[in-house]
N, C-alpha and C. Protein backbone atom coordinates (compact mmCIF):
# COMPACT_ATOMS: atom_id res chain seq x y z
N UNK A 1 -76.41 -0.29 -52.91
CA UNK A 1 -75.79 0.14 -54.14
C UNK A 1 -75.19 1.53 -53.93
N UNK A 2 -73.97 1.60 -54.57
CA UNK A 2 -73.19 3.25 -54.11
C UNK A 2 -73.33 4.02 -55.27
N UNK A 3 -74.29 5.15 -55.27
CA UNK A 3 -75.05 5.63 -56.06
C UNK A 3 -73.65 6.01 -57.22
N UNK A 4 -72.75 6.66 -56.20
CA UNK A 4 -71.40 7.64 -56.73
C UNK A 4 -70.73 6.58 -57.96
N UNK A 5 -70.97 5.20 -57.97
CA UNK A 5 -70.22 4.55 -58.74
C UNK A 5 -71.19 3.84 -59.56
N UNK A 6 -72.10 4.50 -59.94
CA UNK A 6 -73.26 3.89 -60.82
C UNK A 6 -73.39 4.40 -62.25
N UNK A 7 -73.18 3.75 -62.95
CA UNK A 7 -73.27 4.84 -64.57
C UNK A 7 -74.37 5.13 -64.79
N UNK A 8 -74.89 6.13 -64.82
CA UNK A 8 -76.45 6.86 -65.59
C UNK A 8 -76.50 7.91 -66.77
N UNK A 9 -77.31 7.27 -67.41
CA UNK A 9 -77.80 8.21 -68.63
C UNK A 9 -78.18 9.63 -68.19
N UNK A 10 -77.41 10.68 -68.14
CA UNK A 10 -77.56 11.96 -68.12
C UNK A 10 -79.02 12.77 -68.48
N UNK A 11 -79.31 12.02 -69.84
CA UNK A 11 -80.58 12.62 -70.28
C UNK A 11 -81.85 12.62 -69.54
N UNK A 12 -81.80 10.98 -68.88
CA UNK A 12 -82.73 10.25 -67.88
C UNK A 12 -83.12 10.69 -66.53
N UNK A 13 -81.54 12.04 -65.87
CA UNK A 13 -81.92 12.19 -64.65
C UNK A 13 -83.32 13.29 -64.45
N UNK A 14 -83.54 14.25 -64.84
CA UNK A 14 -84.29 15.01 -65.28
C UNK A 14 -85.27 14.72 -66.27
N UNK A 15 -86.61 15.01 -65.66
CA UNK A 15 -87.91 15.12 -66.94
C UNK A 15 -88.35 16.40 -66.91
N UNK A 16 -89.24 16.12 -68.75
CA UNK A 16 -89.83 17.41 -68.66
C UNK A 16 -91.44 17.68 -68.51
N UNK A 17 -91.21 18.61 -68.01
CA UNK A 17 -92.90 19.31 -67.28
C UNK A 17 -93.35 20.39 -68.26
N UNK A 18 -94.83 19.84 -68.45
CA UNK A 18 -95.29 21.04 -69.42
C UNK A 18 -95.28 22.05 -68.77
N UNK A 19 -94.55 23.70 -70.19
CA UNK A 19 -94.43 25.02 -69.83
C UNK A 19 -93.64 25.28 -68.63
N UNK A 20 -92.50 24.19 -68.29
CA UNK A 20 -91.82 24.99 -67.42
C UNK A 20 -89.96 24.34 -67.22
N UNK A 21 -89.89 24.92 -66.83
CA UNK A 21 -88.24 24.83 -66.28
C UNK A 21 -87.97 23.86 -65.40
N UNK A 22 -87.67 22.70 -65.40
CA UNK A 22 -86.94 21.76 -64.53
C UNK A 22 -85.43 21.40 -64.29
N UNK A 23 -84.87 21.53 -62.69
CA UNK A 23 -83.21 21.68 -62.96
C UNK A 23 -83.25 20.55 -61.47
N UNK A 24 -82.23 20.33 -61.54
CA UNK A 24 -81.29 18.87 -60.82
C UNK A 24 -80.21 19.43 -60.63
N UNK A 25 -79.86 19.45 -59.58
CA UNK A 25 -77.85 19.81 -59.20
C UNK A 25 -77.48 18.36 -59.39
N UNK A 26 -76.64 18.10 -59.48
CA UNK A 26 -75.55 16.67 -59.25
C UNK A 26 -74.57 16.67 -58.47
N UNK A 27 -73.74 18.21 -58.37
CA UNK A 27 -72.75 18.59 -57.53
C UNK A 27 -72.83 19.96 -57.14
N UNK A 28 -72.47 19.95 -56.07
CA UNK A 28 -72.47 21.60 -55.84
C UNK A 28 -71.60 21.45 -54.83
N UNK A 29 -70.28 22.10 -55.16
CA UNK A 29 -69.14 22.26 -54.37
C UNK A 29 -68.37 24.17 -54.03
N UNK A 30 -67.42 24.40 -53.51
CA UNK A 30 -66.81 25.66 -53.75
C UNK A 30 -66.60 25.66 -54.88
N UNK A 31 -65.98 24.72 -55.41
CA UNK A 31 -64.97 24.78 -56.95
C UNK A 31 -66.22 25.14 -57.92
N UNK A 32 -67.63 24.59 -57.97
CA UNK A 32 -68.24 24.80 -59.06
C UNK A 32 -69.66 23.74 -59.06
N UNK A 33 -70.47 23.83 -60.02
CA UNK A 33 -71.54 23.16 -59.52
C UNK A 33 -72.12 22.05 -61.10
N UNK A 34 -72.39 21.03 -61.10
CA UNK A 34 -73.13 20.51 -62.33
C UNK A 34 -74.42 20.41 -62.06
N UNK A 35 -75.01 20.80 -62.94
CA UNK A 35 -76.81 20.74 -63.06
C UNK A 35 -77.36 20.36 -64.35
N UNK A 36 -78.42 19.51 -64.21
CA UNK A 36 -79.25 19.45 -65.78
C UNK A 36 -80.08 19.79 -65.40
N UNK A 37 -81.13 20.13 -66.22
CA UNK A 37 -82.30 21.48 -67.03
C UNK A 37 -83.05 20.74 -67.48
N UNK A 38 -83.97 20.98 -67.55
CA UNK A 38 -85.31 20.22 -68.80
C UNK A 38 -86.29 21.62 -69.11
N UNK A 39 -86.42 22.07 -70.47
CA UNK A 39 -86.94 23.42 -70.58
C UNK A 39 -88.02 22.70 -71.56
N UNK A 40 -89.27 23.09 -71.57
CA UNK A 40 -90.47 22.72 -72.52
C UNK A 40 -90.09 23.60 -73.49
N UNK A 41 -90.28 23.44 -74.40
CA UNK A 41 -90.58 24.19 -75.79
C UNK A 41 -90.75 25.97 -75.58
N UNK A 42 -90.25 26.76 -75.95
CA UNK A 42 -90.77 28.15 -75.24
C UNK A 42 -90.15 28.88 -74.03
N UNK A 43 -89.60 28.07 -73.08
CA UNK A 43 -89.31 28.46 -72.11
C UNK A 43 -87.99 28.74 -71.85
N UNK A 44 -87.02 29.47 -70.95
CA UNK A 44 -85.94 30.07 -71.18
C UNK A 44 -85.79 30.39 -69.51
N UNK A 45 -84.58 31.73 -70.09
CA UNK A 45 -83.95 31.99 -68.99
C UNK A 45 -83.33 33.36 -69.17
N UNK A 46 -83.86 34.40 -68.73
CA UNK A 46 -83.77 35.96 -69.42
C UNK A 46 -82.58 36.81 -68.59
N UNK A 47 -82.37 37.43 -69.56
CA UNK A 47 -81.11 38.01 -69.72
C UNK A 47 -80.03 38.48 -68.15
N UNK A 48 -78.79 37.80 -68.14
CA UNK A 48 -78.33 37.90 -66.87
C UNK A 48 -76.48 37.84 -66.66
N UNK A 49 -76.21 38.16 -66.37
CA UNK A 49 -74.90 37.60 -66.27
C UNK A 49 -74.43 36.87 -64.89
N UNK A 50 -73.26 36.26 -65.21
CA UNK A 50 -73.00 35.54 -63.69
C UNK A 50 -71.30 35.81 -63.65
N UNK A 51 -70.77 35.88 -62.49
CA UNK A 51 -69.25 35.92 -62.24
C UNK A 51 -68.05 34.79 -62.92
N UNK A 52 -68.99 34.04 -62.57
CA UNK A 52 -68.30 32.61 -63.18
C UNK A 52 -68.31 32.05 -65.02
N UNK A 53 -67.22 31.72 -65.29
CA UNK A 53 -67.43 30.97 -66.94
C UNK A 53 -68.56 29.72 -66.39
N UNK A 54 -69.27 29.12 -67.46
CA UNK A 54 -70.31 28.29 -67.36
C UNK A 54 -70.35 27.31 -68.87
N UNK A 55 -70.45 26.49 -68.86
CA UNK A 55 -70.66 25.70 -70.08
C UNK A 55 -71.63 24.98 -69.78
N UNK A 56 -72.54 24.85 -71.21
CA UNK A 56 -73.85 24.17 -71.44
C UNK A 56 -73.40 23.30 -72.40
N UNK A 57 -73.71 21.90 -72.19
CA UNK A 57 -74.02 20.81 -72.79
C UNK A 57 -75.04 20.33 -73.12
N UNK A 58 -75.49 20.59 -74.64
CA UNK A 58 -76.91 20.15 -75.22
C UNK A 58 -76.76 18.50 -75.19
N UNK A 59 -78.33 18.05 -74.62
CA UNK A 59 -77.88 16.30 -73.99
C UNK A 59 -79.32 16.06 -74.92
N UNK A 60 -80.31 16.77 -75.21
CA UNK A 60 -81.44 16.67 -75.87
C UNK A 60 -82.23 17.96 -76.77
N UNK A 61 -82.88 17.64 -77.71
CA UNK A 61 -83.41 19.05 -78.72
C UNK A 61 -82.21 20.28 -79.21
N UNK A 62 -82.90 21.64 -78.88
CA UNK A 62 -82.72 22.74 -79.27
C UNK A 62 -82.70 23.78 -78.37
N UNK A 63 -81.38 24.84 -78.50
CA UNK A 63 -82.25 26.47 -77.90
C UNK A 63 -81.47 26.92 -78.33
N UNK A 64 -81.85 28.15 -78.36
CA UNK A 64 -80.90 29.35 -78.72
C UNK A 64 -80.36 30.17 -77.54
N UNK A 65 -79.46 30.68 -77.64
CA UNK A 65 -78.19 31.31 -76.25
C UNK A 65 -77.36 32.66 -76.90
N UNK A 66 -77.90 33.96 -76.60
CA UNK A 66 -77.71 34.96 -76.82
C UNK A 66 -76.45 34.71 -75.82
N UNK A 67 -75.11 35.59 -76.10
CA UNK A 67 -74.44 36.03 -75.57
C UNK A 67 -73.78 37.29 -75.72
N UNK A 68 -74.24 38.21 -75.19
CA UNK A 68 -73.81 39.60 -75.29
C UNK A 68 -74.50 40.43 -76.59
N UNK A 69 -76.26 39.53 -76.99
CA UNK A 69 -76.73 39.71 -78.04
C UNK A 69 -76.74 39.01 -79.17
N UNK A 70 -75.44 38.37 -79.34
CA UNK A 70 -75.45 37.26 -80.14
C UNK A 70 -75.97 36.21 -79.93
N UNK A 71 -76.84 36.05 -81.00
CA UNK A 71 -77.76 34.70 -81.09
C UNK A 71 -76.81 33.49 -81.57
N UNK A 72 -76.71 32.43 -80.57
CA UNK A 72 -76.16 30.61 -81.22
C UNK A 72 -77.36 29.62 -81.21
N UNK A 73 -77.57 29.22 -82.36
CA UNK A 73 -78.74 27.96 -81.68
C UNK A 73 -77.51 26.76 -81.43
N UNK A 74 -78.06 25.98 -80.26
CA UNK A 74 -77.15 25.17 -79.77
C UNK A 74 -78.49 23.67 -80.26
N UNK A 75 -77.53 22.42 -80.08
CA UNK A 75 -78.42 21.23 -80.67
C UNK A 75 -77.66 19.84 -79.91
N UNK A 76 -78.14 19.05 -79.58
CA UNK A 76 -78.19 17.91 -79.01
C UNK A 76 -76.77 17.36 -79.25
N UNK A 77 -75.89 17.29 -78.62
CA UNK A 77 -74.27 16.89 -78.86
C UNK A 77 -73.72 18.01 -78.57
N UNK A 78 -73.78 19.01 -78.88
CA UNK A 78 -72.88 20.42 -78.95
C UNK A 78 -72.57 21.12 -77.72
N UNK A 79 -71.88 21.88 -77.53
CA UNK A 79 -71.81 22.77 -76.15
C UNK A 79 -71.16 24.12 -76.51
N UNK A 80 -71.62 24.43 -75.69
CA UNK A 80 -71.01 26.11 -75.89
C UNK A 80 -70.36 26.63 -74.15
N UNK A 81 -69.50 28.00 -74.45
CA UNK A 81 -69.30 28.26 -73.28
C UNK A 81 -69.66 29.61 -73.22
N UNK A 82 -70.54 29.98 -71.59
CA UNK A 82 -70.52 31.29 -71.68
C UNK A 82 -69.53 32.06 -70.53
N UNK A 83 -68.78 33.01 -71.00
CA UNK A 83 -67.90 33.61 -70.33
C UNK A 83 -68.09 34.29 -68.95
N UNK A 84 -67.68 34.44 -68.14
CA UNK A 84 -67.81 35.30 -66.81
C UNK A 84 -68.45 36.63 -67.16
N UNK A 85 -68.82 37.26 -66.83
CA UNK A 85 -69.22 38.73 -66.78
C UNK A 85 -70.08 38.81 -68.22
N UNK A 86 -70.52 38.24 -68.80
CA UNK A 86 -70.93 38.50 -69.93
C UNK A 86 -72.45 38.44 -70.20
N UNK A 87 -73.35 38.92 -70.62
CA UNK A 87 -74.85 39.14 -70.42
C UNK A 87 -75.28 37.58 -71.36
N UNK A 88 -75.85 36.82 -71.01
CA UNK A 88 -76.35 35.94 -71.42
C UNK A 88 -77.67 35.83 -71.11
N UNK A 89 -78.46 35.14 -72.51
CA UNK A 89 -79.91 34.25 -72.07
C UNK A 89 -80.24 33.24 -72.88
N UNK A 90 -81.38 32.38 -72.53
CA UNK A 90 -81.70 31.30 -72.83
C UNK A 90 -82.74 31.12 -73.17
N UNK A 91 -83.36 30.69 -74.60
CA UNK A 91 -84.96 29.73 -75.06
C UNK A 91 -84.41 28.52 -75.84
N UNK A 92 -85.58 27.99 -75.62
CA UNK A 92 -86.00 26.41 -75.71
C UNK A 92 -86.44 26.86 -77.12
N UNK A 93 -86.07 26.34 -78.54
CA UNK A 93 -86.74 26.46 -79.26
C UNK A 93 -87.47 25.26 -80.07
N UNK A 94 -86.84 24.03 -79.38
CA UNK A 94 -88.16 22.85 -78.90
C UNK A 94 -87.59 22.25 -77.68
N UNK A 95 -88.24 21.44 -77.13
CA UNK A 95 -88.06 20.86 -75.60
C UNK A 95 -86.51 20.87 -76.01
N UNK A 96 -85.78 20.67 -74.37
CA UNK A 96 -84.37 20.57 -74.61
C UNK A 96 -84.02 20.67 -73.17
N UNK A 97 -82.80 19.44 -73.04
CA UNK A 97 -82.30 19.15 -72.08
C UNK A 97 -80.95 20.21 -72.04
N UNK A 98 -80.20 20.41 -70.90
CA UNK A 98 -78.90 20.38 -70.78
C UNK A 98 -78.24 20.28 -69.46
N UNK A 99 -77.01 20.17 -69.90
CA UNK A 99 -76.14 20.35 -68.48
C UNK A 99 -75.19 21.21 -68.13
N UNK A 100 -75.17 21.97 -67.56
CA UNK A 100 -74.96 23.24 -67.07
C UNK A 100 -73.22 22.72 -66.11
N UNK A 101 -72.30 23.31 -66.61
CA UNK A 101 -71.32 23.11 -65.60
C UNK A 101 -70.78 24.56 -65.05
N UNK A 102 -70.87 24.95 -64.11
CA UNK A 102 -70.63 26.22 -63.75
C UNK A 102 -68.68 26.05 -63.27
N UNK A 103 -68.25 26.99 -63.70
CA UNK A 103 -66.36 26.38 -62.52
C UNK A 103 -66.24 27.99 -61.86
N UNK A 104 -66.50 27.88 -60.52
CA UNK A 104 -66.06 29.09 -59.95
C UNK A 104 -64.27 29.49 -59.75
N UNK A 105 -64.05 30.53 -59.72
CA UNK A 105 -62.71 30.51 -60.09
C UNK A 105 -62.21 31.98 -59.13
């Protein structure tokens, strides 16, 4: 079976582990990388910036995503983008999946 031409439920590739952070690449190229996340309830990702724009795709639950201080709660369907250079962080404010598309540029 050729994995590359297989349809899968996004939510399914990744589980979650109590109290902690679980991540999956899917791609990781020059151009940019896709990853999903599985964050328990509580758990996050503290304050950082990265070079690259990045978009998160909520695939399951809740979190909230400071960007540059500003608080968004993000929710299951929704996505947000966070900009290049810009101080971002991340909590789970119940379990919550996502998918992370990074585009280096």
């Amino acid at each position: 079976m050729n994995q590359e031409s297989t349809a899968r439920s996004l939510v399914d590739l990744v589980a979650y582990q109590e109290a902690s952070v679980v991540s999956k690449t899917l791609i990781e190229k020059k151009a940019g990388t896709v990853t999903l996340f599985a964050f328990a309830k509580g758990q996050g990702l503290s304050e950082h910036t990265a070079p690259f724009d990045a978009m998160v795709c909520v695939l399951d639950g809740a979190a909230e995503i400071a960007i540059d201080g500003n608080p968004v709660t993000v929710r299951q369907g929704e996505m947000l983008v966070m900009p290049a250079n810009k101080s971002h962080a991340l909590k789970a404010i119940e379990r919550f999946k996502m998918m992370l598309t990074m585009i280096r540029s």
